[in-house]
N, C-alpha and C. Protein backbone atom coordinates (compact mmCIF):
# COMPACT_ATOMS: atom_id res chain seq x y z
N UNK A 1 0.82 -1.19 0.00
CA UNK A 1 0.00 0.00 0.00
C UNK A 1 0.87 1.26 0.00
N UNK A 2 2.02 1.26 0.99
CA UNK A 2 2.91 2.58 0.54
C UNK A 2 3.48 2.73 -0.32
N UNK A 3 3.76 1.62 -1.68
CA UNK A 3 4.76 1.50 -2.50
C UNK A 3 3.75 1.83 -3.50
N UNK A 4 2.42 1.95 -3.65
CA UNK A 4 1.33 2.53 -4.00
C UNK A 4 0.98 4.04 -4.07
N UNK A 5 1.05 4.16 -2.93
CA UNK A 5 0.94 5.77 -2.39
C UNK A 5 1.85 6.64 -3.33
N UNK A 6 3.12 5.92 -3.13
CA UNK A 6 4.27 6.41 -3.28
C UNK A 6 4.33 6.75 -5.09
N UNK A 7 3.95 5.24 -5.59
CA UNK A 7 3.96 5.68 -7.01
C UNK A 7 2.98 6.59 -7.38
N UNK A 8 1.90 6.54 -6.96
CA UNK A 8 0.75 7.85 -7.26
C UNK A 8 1.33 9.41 -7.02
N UNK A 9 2.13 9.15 -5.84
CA UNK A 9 2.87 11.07 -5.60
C UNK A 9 3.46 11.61 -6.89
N UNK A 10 4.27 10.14 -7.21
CA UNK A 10 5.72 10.85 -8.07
C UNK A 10 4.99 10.85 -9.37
N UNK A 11 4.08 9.85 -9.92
CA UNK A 11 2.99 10.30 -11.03
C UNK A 11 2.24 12.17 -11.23
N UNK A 12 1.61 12.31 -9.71
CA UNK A 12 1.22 13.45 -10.09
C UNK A 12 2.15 14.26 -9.86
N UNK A 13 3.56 14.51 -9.61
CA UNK A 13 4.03 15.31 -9.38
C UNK A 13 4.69 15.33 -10.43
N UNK A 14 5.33 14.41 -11.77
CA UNK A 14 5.60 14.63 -13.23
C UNK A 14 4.63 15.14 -13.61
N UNK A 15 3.04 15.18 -13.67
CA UNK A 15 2.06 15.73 -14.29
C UNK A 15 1.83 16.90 -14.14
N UNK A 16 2.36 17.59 -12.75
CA UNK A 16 2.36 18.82 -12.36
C UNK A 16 3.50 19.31 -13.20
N UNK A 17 4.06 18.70 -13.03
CA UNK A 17 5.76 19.49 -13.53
C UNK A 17 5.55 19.59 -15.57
N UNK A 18 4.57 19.05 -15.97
CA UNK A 18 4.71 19.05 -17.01
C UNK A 18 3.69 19.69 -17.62
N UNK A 19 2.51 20.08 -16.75
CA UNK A 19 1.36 21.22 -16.81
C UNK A 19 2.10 22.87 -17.15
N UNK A 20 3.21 22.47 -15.98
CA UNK A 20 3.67 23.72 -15.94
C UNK A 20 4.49 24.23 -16.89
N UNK A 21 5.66 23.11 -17.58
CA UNK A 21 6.22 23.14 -18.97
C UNK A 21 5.22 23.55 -19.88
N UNK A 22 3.77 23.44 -20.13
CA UNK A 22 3.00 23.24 -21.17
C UNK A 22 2.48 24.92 -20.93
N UNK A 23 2.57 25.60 -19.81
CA UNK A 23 2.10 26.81 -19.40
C UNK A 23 3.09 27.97 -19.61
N UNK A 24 4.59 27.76 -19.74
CA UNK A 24 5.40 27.97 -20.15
C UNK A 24 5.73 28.20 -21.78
N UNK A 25 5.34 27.29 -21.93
CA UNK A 25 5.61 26.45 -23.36
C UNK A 25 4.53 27.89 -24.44
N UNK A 26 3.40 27.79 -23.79
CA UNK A 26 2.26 28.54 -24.61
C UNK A 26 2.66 30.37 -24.12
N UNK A 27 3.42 30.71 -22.95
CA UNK A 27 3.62 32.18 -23.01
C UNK A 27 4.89 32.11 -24.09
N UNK A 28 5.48 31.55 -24.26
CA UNK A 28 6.75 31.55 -25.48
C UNK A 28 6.22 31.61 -26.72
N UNK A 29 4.65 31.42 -27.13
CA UNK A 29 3.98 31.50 -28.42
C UNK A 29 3.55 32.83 -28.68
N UNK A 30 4.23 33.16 -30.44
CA UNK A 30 3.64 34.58 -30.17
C UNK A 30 2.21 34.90 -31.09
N UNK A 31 1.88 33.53 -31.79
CA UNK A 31 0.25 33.62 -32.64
C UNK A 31 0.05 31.90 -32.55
N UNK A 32 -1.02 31.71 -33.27
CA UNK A 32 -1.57 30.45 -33.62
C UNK A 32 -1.08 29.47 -34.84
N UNK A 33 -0.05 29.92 -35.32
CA UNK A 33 0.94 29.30 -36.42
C UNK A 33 0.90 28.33 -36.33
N UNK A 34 1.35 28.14 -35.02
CA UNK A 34 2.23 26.61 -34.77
C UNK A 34 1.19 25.38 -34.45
N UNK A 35 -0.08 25.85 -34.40
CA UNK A 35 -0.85 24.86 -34.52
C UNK A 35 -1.58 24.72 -35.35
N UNK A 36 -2.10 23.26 -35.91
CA UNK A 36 -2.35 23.03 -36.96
C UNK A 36 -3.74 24.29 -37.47
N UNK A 37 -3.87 23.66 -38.78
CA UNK A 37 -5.19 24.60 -39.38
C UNK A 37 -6.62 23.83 -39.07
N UNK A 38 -7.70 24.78 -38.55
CA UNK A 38 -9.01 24.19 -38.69
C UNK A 38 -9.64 23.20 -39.37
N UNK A 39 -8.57 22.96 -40.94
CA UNK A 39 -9.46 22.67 -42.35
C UNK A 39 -8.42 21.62 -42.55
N UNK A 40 -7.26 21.33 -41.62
CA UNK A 40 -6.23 20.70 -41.93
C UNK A 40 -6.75 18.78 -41.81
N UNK A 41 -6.31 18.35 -42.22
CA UNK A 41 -6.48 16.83 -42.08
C UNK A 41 -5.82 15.82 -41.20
N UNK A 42 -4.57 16.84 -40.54
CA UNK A 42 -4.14 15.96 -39.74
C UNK A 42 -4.55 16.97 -38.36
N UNK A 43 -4.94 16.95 -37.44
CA UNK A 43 -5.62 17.91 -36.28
C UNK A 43 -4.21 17.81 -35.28
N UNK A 44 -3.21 17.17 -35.42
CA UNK A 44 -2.40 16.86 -34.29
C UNK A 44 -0.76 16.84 -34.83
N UNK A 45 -0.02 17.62 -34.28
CA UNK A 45 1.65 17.52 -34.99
C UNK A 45 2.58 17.89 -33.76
N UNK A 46 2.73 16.92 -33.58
CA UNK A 46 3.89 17.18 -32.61
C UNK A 46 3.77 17.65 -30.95
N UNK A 47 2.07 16.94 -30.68
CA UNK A 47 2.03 17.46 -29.22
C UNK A 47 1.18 18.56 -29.48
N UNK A 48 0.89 19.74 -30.40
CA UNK A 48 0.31 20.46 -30.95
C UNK A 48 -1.04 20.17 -31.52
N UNK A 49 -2.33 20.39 -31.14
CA UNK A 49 -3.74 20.08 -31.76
C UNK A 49 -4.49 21.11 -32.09
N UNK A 50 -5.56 20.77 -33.11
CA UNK A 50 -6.54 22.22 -33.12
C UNK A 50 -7.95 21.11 -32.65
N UNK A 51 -8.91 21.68 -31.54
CA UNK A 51 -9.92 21.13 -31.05
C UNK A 51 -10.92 22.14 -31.20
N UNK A 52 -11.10 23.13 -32.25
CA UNK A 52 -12.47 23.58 -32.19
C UNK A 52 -13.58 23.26 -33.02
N UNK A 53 -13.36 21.76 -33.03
CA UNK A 53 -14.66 21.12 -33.09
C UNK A 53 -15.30 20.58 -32.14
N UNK A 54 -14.71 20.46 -31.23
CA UNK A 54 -14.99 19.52 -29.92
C UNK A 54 -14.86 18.55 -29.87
N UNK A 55 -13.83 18.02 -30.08
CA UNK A 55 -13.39 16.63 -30.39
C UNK A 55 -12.20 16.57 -29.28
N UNK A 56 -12.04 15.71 -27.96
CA UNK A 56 -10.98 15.98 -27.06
C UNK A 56 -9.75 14.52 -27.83
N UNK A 57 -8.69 15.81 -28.47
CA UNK A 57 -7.72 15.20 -29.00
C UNK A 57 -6.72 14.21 -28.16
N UNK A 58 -6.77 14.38 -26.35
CA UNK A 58 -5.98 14.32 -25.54
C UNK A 58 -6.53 12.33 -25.51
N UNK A 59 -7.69 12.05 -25.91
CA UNK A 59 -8.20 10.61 -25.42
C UNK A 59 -7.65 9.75 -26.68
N UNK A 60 -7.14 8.94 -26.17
CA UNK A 60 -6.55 8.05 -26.87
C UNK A 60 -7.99 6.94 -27.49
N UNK A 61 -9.09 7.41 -27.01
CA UNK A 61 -9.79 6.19 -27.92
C UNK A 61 -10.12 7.02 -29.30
N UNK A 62 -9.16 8.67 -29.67
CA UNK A 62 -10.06 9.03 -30.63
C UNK A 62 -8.62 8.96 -31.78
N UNK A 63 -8.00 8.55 -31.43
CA UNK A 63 -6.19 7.93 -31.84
C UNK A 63 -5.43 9.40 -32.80
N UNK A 64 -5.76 9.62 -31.50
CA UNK A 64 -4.78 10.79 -31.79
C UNK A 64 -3.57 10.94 -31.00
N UNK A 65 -3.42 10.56 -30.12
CA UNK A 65 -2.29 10.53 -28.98
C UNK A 65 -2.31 8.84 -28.35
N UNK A 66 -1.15 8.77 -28.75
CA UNK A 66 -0.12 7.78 -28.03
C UNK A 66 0.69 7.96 -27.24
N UNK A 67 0.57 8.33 -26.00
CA UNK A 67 1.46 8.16 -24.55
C UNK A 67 2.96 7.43 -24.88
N UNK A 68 3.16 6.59 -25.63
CA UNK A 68 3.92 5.17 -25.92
C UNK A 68 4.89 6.09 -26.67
N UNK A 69 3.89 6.61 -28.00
CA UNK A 69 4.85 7.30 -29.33
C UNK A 69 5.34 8.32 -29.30
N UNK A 70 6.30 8.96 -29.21
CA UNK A 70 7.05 10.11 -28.84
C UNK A 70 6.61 11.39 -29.91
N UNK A 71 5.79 10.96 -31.25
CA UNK A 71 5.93 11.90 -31.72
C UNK A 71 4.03 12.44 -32.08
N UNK A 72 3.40 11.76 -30.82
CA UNK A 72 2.21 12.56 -30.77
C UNK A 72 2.36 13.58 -29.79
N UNK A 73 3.12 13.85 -28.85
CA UNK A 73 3.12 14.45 -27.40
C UNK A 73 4.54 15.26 -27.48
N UNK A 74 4.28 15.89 -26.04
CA UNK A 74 5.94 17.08 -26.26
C UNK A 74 6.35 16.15 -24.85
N UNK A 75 7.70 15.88 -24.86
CA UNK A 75 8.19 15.47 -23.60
C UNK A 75 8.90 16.91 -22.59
N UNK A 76 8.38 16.65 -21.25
CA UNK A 76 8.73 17.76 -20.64
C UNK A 76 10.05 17.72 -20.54
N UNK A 77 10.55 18.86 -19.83
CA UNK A 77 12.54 18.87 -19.72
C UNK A 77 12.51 18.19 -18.24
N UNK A 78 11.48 17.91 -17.38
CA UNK A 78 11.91 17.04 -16.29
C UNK A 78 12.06 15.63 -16.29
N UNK A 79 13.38 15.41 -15.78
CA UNK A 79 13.77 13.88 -16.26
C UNK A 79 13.00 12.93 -15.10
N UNK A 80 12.61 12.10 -15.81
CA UNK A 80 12.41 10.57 -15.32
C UNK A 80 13.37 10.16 -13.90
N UNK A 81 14.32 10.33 -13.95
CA UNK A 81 15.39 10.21 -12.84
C UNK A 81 15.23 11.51 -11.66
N UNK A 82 14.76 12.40 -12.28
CA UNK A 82 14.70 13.79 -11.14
C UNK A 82 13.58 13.32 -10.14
N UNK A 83 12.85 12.56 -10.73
CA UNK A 83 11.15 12.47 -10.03
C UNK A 83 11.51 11.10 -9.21
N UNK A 84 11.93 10.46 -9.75
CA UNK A 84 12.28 8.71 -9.73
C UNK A 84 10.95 7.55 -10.53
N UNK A 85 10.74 8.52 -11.13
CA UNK A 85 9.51 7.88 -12.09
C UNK A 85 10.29 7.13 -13.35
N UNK A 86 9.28 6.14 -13.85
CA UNK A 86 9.60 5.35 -14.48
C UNK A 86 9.96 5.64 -16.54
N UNK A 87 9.26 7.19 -16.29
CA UNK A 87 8.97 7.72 -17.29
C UNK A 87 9.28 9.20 -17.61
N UNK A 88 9.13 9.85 -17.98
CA UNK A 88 9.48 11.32 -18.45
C UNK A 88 7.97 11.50 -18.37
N UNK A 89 7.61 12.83 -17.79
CA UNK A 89 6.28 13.24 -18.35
C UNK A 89 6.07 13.86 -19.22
N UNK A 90 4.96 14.02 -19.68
CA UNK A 90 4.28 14.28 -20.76
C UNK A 90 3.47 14.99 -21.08
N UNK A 91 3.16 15.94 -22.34
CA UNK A 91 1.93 16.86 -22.61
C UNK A 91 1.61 17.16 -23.81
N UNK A 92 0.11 17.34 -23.96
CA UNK A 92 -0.27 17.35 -25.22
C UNK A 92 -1.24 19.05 -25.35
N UNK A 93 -1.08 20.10 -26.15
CA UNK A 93 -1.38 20.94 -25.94
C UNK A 93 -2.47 21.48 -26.63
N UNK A 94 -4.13 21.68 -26.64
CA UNK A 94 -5.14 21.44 -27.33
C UNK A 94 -5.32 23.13 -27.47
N UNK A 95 -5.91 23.73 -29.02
CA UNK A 95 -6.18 25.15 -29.18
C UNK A 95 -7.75 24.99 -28.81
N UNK A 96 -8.50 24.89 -27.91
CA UNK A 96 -10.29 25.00 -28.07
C UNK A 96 -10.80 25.98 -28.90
N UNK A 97 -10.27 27.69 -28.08
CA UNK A 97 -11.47 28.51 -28.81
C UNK A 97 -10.73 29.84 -28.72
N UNK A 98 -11.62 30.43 -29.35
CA UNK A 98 -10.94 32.19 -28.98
C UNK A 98 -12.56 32.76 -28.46
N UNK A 99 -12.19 33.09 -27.54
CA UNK A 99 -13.42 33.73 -26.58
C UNK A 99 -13.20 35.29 -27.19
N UNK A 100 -14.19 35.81 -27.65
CA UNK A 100 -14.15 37.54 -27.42
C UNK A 100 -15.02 38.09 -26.71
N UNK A 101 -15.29 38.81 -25.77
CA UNK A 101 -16.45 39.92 -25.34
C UNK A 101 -16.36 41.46 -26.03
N UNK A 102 -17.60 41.76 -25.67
CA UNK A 102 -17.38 43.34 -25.77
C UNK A 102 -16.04 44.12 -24.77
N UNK A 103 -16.44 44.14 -23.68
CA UNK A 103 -15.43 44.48 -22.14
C UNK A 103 -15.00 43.77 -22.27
N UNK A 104 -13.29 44.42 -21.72
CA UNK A 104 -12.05 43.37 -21.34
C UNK A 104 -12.89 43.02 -19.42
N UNK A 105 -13.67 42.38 -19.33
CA UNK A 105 -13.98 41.57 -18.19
C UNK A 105 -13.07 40.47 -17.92
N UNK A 106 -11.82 40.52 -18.98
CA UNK A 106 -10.47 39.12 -18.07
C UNK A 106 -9.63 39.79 -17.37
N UNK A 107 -9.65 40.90 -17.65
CA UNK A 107 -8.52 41.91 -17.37
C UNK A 107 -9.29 43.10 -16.47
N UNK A 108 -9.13 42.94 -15.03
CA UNK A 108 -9.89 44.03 -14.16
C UNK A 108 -8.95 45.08 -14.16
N UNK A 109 -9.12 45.68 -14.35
CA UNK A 109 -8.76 47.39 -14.24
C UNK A 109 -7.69 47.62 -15.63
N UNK A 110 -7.92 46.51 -16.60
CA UNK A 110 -7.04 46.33 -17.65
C UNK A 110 -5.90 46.51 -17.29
N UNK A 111 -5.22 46.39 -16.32
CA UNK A 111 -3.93 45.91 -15.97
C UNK A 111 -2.70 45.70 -17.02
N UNK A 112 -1.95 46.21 -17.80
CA UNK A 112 -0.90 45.44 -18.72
C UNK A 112 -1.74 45.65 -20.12
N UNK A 113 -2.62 46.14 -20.50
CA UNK A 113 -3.25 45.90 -21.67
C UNK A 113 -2.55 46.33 -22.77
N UNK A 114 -2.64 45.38 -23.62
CA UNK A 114 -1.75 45.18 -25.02
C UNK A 114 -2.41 45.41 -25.63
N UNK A 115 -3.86 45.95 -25.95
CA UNK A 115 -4.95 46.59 -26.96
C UNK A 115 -5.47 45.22 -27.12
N UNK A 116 -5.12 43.93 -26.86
CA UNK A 116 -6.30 42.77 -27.26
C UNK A 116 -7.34 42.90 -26.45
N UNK A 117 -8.01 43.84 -26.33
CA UNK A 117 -8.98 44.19 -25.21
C UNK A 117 -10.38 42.66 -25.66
N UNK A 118 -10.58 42.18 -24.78
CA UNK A 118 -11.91 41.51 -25.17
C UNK A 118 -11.76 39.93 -25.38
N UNK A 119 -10.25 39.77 -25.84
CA UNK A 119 -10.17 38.70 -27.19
C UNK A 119 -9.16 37.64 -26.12
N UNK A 120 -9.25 36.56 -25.96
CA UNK A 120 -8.68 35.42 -25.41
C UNK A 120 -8.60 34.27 -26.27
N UNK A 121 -7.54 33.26 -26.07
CA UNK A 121 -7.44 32.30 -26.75
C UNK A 121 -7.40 30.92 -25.55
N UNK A 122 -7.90 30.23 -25.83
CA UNK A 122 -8.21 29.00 -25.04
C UNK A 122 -7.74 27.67 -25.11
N UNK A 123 -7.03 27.08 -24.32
CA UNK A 123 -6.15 26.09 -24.91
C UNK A 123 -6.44 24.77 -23.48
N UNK A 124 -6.57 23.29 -24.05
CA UNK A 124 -6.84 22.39 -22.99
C UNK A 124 -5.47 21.75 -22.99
N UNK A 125 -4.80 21.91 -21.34
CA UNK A 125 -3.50 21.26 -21.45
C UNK A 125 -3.25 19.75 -20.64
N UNK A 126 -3.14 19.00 -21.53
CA UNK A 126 -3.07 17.47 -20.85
C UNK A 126 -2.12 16.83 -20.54
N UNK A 127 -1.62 16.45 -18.99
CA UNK A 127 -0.79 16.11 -18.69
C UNK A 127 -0.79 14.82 -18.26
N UNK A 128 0.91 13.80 -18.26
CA UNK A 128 0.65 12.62 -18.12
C UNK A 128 2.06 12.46 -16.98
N UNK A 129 2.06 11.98 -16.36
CA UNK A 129 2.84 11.52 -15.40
C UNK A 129 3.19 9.68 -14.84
N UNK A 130 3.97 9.64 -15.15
CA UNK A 130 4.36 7.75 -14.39
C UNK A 130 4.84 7.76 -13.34
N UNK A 131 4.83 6.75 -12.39
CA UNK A 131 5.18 6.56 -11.11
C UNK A 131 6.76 6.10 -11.31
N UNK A 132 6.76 5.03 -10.10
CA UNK A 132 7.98 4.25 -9.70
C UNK A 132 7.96 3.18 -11.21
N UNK A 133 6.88 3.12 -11.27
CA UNK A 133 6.62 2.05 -12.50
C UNK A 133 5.49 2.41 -13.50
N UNK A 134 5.72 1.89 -14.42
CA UNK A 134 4.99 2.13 -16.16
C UNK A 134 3.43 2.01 -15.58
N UNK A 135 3.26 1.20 -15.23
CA UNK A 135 1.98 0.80 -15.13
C UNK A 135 1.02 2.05 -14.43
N UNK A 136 2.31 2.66 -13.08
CA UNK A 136 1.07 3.66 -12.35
C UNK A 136 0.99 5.20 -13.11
N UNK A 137 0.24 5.59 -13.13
CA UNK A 137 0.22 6.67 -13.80
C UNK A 137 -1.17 8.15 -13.85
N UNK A 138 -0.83 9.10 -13.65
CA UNK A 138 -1.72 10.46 -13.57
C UNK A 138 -1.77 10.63 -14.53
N UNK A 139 -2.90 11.38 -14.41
CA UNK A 139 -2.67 12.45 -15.30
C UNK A 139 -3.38 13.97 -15.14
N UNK A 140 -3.34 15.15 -15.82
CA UNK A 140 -4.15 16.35 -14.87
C UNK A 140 -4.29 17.23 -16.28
N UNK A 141 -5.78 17.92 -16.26
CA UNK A 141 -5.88 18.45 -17.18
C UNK A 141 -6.74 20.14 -16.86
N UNK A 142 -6.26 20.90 -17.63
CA UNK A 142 -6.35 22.40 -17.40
C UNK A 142 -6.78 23.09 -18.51
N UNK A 143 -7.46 24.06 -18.62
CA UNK A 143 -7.92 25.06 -19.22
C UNK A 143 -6.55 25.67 -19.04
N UNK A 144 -6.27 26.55 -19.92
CA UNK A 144 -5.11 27.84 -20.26
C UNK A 144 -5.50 28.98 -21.01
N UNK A 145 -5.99 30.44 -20.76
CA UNK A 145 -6.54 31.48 -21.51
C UNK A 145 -5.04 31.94 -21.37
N UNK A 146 -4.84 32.79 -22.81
CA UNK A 146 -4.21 33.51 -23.41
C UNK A 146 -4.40 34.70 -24.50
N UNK A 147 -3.77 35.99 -24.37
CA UNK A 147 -4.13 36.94 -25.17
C UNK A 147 -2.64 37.11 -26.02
N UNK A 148 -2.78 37.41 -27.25
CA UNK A 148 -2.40 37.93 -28.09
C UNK A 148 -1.79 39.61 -28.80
């Protein structure tokens, strides 16, 4: 039971660590380039998805992501050995939507405003984490708004 416990910590704590790479990862973006096109045929490149159809790219029963295959997912920079996990964690980074309002209501007192007054971009970030061993494994998933 503790050798249990134990693999569940170090699982969510690669999943954390790799939420946060993926939160990182998206303030280093400076438009929507890098992810695929709406009209495109392949929805998924490199860890990179477009989901505004509503289609959650992150579930493997819709075979778009393979945990296994290195080149559906981004591997985080925290090593497998730092955590004592069996694995490197993992993330897959989904575009949902671009929210606009009239009022910047994201931004109270518009704080920092870059003139995207109104306009947000919405992104679902899926994280995967392994324990002591392959088998145990997290995972944690987040909304991410971003302006432009």
């Amino acid at each position: 039971m503790a050798r249990n416990a134990r693999d569940v910590n170090i699982a969510f704590q690669g999943a954390e660590a790799a939420v946060s790479e993926a939160e990182d990862y998206l303030e280093a973006v400076s438009n929507l380039a890098i992810f695929p096109d709406e009209d495109a045929v392949v929805l998924c490149s490199a860890g990179l998805c477009t989901s505004t159809d509503g289609t959650p790219r992150w579930s493997q029963n819709f075979g778009y992501v393979d945990w296994a295959n290195g080149t559906t997912h981004l591997t985080a920079t925290t090593t497998a050995a730092q955590l004592g996990a069996a694995d490197a964690p993992k993330f897959l980074i989904e575009y949902v939507a671009k929210v606009t309002i009239e009022q910047d209501t994201l931004n109270i007192g518009n704080v920092g405003s870059s003139g995207s007054s109104g306009r947000a971009y919405v992104f679902r970030i899926t994280a995967r984490g392994t324990g002591g061993t392959a088998e145990s494994a997290a995972m944690i998933q987040t909304l991410y708004g971003r302006q432009f």
